[in-house]
N, C-alpha and C. Protein backbone atom coordinates (compact mmCIF):
# COMPACT_ATOMS: atom_id res chain seq x y z
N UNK A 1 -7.80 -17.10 6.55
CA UNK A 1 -8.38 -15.87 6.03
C UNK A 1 -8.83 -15.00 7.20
N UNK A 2 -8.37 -13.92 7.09
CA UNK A 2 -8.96 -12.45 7.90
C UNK A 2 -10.20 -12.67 7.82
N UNK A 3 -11.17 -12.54 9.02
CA UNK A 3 -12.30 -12.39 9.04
C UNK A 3 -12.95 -11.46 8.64
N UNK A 4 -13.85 -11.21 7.99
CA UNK A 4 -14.60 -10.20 7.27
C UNK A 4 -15.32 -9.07 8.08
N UNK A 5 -15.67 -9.58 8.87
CA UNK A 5 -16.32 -8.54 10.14
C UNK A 5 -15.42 -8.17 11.14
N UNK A 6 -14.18 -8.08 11.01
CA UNK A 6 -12.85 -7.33 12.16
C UNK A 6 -13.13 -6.23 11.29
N UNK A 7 -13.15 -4.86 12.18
CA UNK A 7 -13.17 -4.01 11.15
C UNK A 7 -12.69 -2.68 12.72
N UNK A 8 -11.92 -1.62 12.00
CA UNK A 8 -11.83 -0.39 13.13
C UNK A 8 -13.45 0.59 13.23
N UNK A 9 -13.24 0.51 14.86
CA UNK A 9 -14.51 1.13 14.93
C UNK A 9 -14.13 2.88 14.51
N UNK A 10 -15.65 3.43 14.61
CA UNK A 10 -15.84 4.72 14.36
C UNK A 10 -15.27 5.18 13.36
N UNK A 11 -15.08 4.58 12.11
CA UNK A 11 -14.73 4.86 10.88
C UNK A 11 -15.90 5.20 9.85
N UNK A 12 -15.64 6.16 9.33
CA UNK A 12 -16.62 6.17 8.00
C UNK A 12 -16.36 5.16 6.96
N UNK A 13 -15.36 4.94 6.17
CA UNK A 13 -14.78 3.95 5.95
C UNK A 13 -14.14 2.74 6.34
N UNK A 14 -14.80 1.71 6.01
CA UNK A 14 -14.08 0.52 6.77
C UNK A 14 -13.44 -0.81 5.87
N UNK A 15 -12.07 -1.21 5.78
CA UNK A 15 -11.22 -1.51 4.58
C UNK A 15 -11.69 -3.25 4.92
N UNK A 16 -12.43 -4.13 4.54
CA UNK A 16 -12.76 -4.96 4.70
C UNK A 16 -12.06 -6.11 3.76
N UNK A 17 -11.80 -6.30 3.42
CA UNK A 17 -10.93 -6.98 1.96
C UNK A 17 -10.05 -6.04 1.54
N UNK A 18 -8.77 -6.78 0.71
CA UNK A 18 -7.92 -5.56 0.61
C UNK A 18 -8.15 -4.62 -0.86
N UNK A 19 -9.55 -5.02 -1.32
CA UNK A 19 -10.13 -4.24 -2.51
C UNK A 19 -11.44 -3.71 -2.18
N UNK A 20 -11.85 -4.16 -1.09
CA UNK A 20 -13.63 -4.33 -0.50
C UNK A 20 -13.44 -3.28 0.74
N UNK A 21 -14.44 -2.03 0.46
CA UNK A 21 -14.43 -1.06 1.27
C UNK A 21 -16.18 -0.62 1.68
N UNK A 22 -16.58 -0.43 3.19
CA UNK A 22 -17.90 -0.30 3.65
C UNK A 22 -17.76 1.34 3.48
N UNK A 23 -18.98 1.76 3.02
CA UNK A 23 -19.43 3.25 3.63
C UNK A 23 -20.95 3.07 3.96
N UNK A 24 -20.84 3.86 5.33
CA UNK A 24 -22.60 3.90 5.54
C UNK A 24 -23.06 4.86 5.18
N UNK A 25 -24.18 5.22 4.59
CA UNK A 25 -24.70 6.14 4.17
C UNK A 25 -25.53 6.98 5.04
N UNK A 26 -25.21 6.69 6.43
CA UNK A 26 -26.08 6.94 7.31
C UNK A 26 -25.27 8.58 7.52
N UNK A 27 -24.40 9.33 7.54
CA UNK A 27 -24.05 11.09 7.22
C UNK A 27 -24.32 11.68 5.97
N UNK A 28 -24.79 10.34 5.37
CA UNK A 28 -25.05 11.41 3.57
C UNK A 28 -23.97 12.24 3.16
N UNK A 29 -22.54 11.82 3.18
CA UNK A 29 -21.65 12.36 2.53
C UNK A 29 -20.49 11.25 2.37
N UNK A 30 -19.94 11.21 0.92
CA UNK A 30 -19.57 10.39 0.27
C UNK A 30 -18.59 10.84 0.00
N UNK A 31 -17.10 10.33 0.50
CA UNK A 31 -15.78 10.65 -0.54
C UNK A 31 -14.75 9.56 -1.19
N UNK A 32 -14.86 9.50 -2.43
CA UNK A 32 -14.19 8.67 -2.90
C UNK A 32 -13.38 9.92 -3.91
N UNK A 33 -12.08 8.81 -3.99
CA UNK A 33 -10.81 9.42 -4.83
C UNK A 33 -11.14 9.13 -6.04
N UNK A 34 -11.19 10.38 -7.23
CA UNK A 34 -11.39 10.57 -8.63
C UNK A 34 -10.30 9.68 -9.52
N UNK A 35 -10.75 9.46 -10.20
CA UNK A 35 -9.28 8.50 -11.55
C UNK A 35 -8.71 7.47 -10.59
N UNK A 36 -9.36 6.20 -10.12
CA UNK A 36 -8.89 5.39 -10.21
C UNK A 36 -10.12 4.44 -10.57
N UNK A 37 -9.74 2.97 -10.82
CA UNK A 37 -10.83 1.88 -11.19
C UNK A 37 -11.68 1.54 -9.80
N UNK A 38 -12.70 1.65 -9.57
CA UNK A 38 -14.00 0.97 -8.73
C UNK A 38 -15.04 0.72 -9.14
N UNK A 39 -16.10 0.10 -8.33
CA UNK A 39 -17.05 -0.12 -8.74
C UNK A 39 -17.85 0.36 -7.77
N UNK A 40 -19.19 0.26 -7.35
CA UNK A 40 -20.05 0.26 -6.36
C UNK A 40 -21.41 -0.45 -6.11
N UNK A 41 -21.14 -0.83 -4.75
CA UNK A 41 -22.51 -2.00 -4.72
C UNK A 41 -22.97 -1.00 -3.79
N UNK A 42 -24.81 -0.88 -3.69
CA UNK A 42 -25.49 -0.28 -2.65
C UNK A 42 -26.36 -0.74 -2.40
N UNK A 43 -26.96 -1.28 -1.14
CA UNK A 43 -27.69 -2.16 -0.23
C UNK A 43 -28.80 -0.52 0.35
N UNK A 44 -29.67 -0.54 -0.25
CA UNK A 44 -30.45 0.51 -0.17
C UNK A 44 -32.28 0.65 0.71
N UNK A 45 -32.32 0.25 1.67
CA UNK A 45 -33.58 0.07 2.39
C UNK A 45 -34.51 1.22 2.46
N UNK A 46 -34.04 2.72 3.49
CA UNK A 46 -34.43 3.39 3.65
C UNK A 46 -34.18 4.93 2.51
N UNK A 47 -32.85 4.97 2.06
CA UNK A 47 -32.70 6.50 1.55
C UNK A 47 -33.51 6.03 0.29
N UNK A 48 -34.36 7.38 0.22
CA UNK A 48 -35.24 7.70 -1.19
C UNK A 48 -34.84 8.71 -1.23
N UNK A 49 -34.04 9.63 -1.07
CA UNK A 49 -33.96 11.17 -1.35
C UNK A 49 -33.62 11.48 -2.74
N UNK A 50 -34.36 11.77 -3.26
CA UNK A 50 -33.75 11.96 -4.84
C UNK A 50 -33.10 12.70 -5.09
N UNK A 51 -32.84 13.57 -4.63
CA UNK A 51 -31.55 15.03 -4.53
C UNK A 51 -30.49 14.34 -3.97
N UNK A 52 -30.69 13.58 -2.85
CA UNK A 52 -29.45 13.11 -2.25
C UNK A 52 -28.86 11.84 -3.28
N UNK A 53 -29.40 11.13 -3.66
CA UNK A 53 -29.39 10.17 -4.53
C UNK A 53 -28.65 11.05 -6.37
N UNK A 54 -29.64 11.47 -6.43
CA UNK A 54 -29.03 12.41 -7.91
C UNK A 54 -27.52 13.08 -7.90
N UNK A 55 -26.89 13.39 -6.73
CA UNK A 55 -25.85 14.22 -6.53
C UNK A 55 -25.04 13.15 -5.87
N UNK A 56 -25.24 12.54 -5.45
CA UNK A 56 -23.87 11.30 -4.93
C UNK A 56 -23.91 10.31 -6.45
N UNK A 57 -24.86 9.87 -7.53
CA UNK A 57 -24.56 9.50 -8.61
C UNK A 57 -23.82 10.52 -9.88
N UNK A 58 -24.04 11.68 -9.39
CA UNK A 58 -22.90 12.67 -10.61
C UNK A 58 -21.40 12.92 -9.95
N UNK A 59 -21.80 12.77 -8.44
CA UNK A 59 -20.29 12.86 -8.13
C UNK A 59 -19.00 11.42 -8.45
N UNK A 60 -20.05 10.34 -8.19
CA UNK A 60 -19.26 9.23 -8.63
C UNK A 60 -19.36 8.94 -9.81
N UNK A 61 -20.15 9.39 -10.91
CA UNK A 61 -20.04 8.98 -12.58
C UNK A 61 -18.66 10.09 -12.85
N UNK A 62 -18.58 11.28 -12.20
CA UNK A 62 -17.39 12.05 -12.19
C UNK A 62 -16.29 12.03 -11.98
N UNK A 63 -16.29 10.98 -11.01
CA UNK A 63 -15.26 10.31 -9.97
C UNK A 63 -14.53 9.50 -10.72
N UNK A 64 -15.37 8.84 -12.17
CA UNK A 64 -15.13 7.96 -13.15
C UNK A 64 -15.52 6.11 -12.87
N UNK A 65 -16.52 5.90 -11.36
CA UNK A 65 -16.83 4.80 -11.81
C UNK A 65 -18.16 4.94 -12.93
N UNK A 66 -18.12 3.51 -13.42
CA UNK A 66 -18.99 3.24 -14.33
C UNK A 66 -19.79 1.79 -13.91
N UNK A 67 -19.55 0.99 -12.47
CA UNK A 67 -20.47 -0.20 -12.90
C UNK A 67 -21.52 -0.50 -11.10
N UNK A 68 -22.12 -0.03 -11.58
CA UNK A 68 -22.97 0.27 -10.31
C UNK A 68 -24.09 -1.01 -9.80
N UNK A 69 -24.35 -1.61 -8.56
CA UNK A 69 -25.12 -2.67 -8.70
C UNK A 69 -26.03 -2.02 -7.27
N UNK A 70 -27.33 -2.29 -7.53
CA UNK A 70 -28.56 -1.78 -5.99
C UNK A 70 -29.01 -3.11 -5.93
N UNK A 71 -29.25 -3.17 -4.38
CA UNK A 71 -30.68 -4.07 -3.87
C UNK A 71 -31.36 -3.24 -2.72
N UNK A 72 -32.47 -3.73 -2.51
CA UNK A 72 -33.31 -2.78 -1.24
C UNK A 72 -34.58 -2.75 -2.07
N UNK A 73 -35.02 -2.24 -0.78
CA UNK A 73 -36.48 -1.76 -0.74
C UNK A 73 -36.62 -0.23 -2.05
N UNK A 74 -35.80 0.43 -1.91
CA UNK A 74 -35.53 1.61 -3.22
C UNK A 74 -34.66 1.54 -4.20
N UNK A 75 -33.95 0.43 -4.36
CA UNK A 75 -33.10 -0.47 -5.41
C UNK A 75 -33.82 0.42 -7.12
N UNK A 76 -35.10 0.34 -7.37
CA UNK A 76 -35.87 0.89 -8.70
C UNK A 76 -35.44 2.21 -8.74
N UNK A 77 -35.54 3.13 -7.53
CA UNK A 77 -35.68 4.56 -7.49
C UNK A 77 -34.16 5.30 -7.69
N UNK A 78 -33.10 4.30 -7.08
CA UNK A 78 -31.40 4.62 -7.48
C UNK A 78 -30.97 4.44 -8.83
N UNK A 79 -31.81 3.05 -9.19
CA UNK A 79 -31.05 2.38 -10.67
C UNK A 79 -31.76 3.85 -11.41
N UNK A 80 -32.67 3.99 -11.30
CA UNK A 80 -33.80 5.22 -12.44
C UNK A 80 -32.63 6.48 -12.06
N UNK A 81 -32.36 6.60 -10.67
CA UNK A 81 -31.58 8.56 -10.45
C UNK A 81 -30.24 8.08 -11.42
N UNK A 82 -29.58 6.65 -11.16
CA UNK A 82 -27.93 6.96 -11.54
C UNK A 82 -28.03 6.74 -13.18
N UNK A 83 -29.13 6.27 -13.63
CA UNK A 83 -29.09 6.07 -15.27
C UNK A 83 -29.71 7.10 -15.76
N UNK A 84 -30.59 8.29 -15.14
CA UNK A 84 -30.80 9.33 -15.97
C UNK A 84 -29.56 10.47 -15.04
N UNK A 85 -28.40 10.19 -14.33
CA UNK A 85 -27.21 10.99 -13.84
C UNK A 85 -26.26 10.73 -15.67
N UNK A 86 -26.37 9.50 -15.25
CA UNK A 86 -25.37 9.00 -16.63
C UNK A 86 -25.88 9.84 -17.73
N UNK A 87 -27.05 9.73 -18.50
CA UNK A 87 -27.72 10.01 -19.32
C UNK A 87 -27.38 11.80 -19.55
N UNK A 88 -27.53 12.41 -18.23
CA UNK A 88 -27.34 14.03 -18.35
C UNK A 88 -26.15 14.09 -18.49
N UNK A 89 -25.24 13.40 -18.04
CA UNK A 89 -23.50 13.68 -17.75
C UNK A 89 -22.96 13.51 -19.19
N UNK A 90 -23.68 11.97 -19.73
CA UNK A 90 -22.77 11.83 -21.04
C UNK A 90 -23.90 11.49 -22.49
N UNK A 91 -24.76 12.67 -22.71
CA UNK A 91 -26.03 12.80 -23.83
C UNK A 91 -25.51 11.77 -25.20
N UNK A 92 -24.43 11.91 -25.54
CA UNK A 92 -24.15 11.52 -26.68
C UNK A 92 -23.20 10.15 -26.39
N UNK A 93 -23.14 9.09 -25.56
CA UNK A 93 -22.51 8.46 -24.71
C UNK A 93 -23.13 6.92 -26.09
N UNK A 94 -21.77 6.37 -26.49
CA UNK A 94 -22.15 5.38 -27.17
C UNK A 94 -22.43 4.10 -25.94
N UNK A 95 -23.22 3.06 -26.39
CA UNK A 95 -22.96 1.65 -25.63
C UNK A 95 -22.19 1.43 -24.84
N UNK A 96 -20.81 1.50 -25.44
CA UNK A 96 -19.78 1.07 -25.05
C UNK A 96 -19.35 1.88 -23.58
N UNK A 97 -20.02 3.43 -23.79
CA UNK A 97 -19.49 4.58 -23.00
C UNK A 97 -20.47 4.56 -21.25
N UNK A 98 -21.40 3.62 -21.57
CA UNK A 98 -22.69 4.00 -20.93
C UNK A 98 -22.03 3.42 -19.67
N UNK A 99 -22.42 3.55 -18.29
CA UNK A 99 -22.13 2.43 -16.69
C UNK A 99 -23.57 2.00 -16.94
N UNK A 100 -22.43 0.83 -16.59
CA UNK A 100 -23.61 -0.29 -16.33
C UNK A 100 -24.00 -0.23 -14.79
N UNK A 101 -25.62 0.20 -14.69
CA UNK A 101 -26.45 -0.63 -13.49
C UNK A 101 -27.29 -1.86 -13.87
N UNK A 102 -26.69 -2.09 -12.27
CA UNK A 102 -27.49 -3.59 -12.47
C UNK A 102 -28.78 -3.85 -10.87
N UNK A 103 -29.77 -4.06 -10.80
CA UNK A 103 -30.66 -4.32 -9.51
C UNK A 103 -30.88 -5.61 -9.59
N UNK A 104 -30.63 -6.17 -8.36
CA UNK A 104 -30.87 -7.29 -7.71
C UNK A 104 -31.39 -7.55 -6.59
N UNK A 105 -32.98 -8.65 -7.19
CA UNK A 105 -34.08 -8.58 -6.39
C UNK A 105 -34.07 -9.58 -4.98
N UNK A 106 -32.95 -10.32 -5.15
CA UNK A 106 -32.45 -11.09 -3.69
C UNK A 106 -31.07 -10.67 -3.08
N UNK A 107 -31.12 -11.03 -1.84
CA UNK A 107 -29.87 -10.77 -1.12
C UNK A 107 -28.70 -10.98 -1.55
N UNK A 108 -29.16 -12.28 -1.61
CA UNK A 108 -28.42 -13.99 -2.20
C UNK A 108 -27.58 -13.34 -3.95
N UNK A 109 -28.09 -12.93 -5.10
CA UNK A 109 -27.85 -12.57 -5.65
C UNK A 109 -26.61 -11.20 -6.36
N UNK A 110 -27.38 -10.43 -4.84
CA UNK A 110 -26.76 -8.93 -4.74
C UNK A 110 -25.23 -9.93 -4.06
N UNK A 111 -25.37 -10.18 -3.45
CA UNK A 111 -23.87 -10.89 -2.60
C UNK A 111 -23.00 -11.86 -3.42
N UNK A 112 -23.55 -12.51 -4.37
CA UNK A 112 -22.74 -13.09 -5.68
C UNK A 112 -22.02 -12.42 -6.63
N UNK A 113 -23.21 -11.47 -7.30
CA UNK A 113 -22.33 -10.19 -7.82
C UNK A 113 -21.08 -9.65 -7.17
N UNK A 114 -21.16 -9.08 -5.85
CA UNK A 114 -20.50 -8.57 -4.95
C UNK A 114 -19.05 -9.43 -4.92
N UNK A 115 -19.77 -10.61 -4.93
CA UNK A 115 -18.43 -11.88 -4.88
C UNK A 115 -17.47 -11.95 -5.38
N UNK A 116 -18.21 -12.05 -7.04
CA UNK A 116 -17.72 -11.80 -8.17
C UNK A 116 -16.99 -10.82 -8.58
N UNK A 117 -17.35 -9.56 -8.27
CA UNK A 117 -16.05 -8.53 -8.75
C UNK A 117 -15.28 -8.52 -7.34
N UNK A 118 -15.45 -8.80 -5.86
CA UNK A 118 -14.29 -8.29 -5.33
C UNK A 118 -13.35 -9.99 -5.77
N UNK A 119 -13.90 -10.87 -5.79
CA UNK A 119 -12.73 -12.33 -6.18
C UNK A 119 -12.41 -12.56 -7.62
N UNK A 120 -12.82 -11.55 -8.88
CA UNK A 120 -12.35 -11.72 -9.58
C UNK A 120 -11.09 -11.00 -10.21
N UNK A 121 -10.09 -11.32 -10.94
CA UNK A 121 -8.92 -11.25 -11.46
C UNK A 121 -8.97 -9.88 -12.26
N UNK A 122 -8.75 -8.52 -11.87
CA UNK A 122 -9.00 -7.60 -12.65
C UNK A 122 -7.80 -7.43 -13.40
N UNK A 123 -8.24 -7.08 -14.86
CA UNK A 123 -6.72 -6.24 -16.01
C UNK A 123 -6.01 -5.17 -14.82
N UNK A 124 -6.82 -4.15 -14.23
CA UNK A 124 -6.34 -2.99 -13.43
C UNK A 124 -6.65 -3.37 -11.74
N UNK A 125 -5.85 -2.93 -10.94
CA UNK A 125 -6.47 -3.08 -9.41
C UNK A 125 -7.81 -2.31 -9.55
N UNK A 126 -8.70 -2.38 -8.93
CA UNK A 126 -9.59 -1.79 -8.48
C UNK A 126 -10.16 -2.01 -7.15
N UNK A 127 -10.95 -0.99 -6.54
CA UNK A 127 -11.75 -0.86 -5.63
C UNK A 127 -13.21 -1.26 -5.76
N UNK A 128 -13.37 -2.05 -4.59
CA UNK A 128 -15.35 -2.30 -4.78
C UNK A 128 -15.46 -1.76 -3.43
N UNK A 129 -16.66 -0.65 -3.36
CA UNK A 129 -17.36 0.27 -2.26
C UNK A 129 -18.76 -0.62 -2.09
N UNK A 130 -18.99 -0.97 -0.74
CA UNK A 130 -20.13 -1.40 -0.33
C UNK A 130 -20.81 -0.15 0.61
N UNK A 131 -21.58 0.53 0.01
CA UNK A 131 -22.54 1.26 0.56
C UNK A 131 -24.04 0.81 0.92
N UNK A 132 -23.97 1.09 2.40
CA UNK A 132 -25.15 0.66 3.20
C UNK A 132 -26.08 1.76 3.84
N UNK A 133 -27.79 1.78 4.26
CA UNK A 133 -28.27 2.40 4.78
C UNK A 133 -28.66 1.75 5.94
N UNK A 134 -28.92 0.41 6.01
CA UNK A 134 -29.30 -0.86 7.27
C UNK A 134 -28.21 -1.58 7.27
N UNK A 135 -28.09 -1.18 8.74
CA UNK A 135 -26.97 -2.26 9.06
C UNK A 135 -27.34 -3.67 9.63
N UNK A 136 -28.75 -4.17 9.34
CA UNK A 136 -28.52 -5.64 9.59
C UNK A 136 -28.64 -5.87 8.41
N UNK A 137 -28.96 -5.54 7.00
CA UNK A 137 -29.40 -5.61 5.58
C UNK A 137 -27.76 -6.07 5.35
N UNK A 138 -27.07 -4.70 5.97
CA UNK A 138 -25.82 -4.79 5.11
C UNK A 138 -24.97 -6.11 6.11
N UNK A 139 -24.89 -6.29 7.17
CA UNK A 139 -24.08 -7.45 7.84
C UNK A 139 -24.54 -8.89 7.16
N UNK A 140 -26.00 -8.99 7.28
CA UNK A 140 -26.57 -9.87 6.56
C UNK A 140 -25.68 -10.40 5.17
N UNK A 141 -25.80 -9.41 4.38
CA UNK A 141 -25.23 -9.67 2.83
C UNK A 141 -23.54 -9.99 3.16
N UNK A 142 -22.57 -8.98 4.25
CA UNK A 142 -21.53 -9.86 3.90
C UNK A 142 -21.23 -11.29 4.70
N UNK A 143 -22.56 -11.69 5.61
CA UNK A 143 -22.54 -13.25 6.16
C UNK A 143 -22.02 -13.93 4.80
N UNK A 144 -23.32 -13.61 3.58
CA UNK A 144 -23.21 -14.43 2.58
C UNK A 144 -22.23 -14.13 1.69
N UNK A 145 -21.32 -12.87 1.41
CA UNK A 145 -19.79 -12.76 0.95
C UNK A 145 -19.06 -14.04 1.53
N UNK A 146 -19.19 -13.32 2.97
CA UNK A 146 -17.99 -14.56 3.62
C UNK A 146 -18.12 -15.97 2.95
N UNK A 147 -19.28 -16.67 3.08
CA UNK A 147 -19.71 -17.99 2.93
C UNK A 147 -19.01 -18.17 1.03
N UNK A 148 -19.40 -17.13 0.55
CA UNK A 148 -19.12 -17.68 -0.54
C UNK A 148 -17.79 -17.56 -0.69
N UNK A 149 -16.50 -16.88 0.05
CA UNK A 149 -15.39 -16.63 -0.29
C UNK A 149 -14.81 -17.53 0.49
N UNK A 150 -15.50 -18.41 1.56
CA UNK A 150 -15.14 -19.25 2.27
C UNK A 150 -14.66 -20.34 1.20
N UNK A 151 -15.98 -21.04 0.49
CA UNK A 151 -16.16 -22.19 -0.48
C UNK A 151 -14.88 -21.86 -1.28
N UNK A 152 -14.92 -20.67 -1.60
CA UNK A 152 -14.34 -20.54 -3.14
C UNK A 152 -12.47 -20.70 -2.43
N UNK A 153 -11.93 -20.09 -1.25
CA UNK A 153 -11.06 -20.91 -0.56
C UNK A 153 -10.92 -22.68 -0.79
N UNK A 154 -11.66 -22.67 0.44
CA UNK A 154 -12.00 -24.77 0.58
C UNK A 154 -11.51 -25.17 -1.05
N UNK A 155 -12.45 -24.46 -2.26
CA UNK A 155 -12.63 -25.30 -3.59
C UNK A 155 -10.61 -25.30 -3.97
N UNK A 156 -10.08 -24.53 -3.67
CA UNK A 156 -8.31 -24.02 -4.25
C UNK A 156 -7.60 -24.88 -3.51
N UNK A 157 -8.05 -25.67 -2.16
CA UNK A 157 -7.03 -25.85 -1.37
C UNK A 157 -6.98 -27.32 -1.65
């Protein structure tokens, strides 16, 4: 297995898995391609900007993802901006219609999730975006990707 941390420098984007993509949030500008399947995980320490936060969640509920997962120190303050983004974008939005956020209060946790949709078997290809504001927060969490995609290797072979 490709090591998880080879990555090209000075990229805004960095293609880490061949479904698993880094953005740092450290320029506050976000581009992802509209109409296709992703998801997004965000490892959130420092940004509280609620403007900045409110407008990168309407551009990606626009973008058409729907399943959003936070951890961090402002993990409460993103899940609250992207579920009242959802809420303004789609008023009359059944159950079924709603994105799911999800916050997760350990590392350990946030990096299972993470696990879980980039190693699981999707109906459609999709993309999973790992957006970071700390980069030892965020290296940290994919130590524990690796480890778990390590096992889940070892367990097949």
């Amino acid at each position: 297995m490709k090591g998880i941390f080879e990555r090209e420098a000075a990229m805004e984007y960095v293609q880490l898995q061949p479904s698993l993509i880094s953005v740092d949030l450290a320029d506050r500008c976000v581009h992802i391609q509209p109409n296709h399947e992703f998801s997004c995980f965000f490892l959130v320490q420092h940004t509280n900007d609620r403007v900045f936060i409110e407008k990168l969640a309407t551009q990606l509920l626009l973008a058409g993802c729907r399943s959003f997962d936070f951890h961090g120190k402002h993990e409460p303050l993103w899940h609250d901006c992207f579920d009242d983004a959802d809420i303004m974008l789609n008023p009359d939005a059944t159950p079924e219609d709603v994105a799911l956020t999800s916050g997760w209060k350990t590392l350990e946790d946030f990096a299972e999730a993470l696990y879980l949709d980039v190693s699981a078997p999707a109906l459609a290809p999709h993309d999973v975006y790992l957006m970071y504001d700390d980069r030892s927060v965020y290296e940290a969490a994919l130590k524990l990707l690796e480890t778990l995609l390590r096992e889940d290797e070892q367990q097949e072979e």
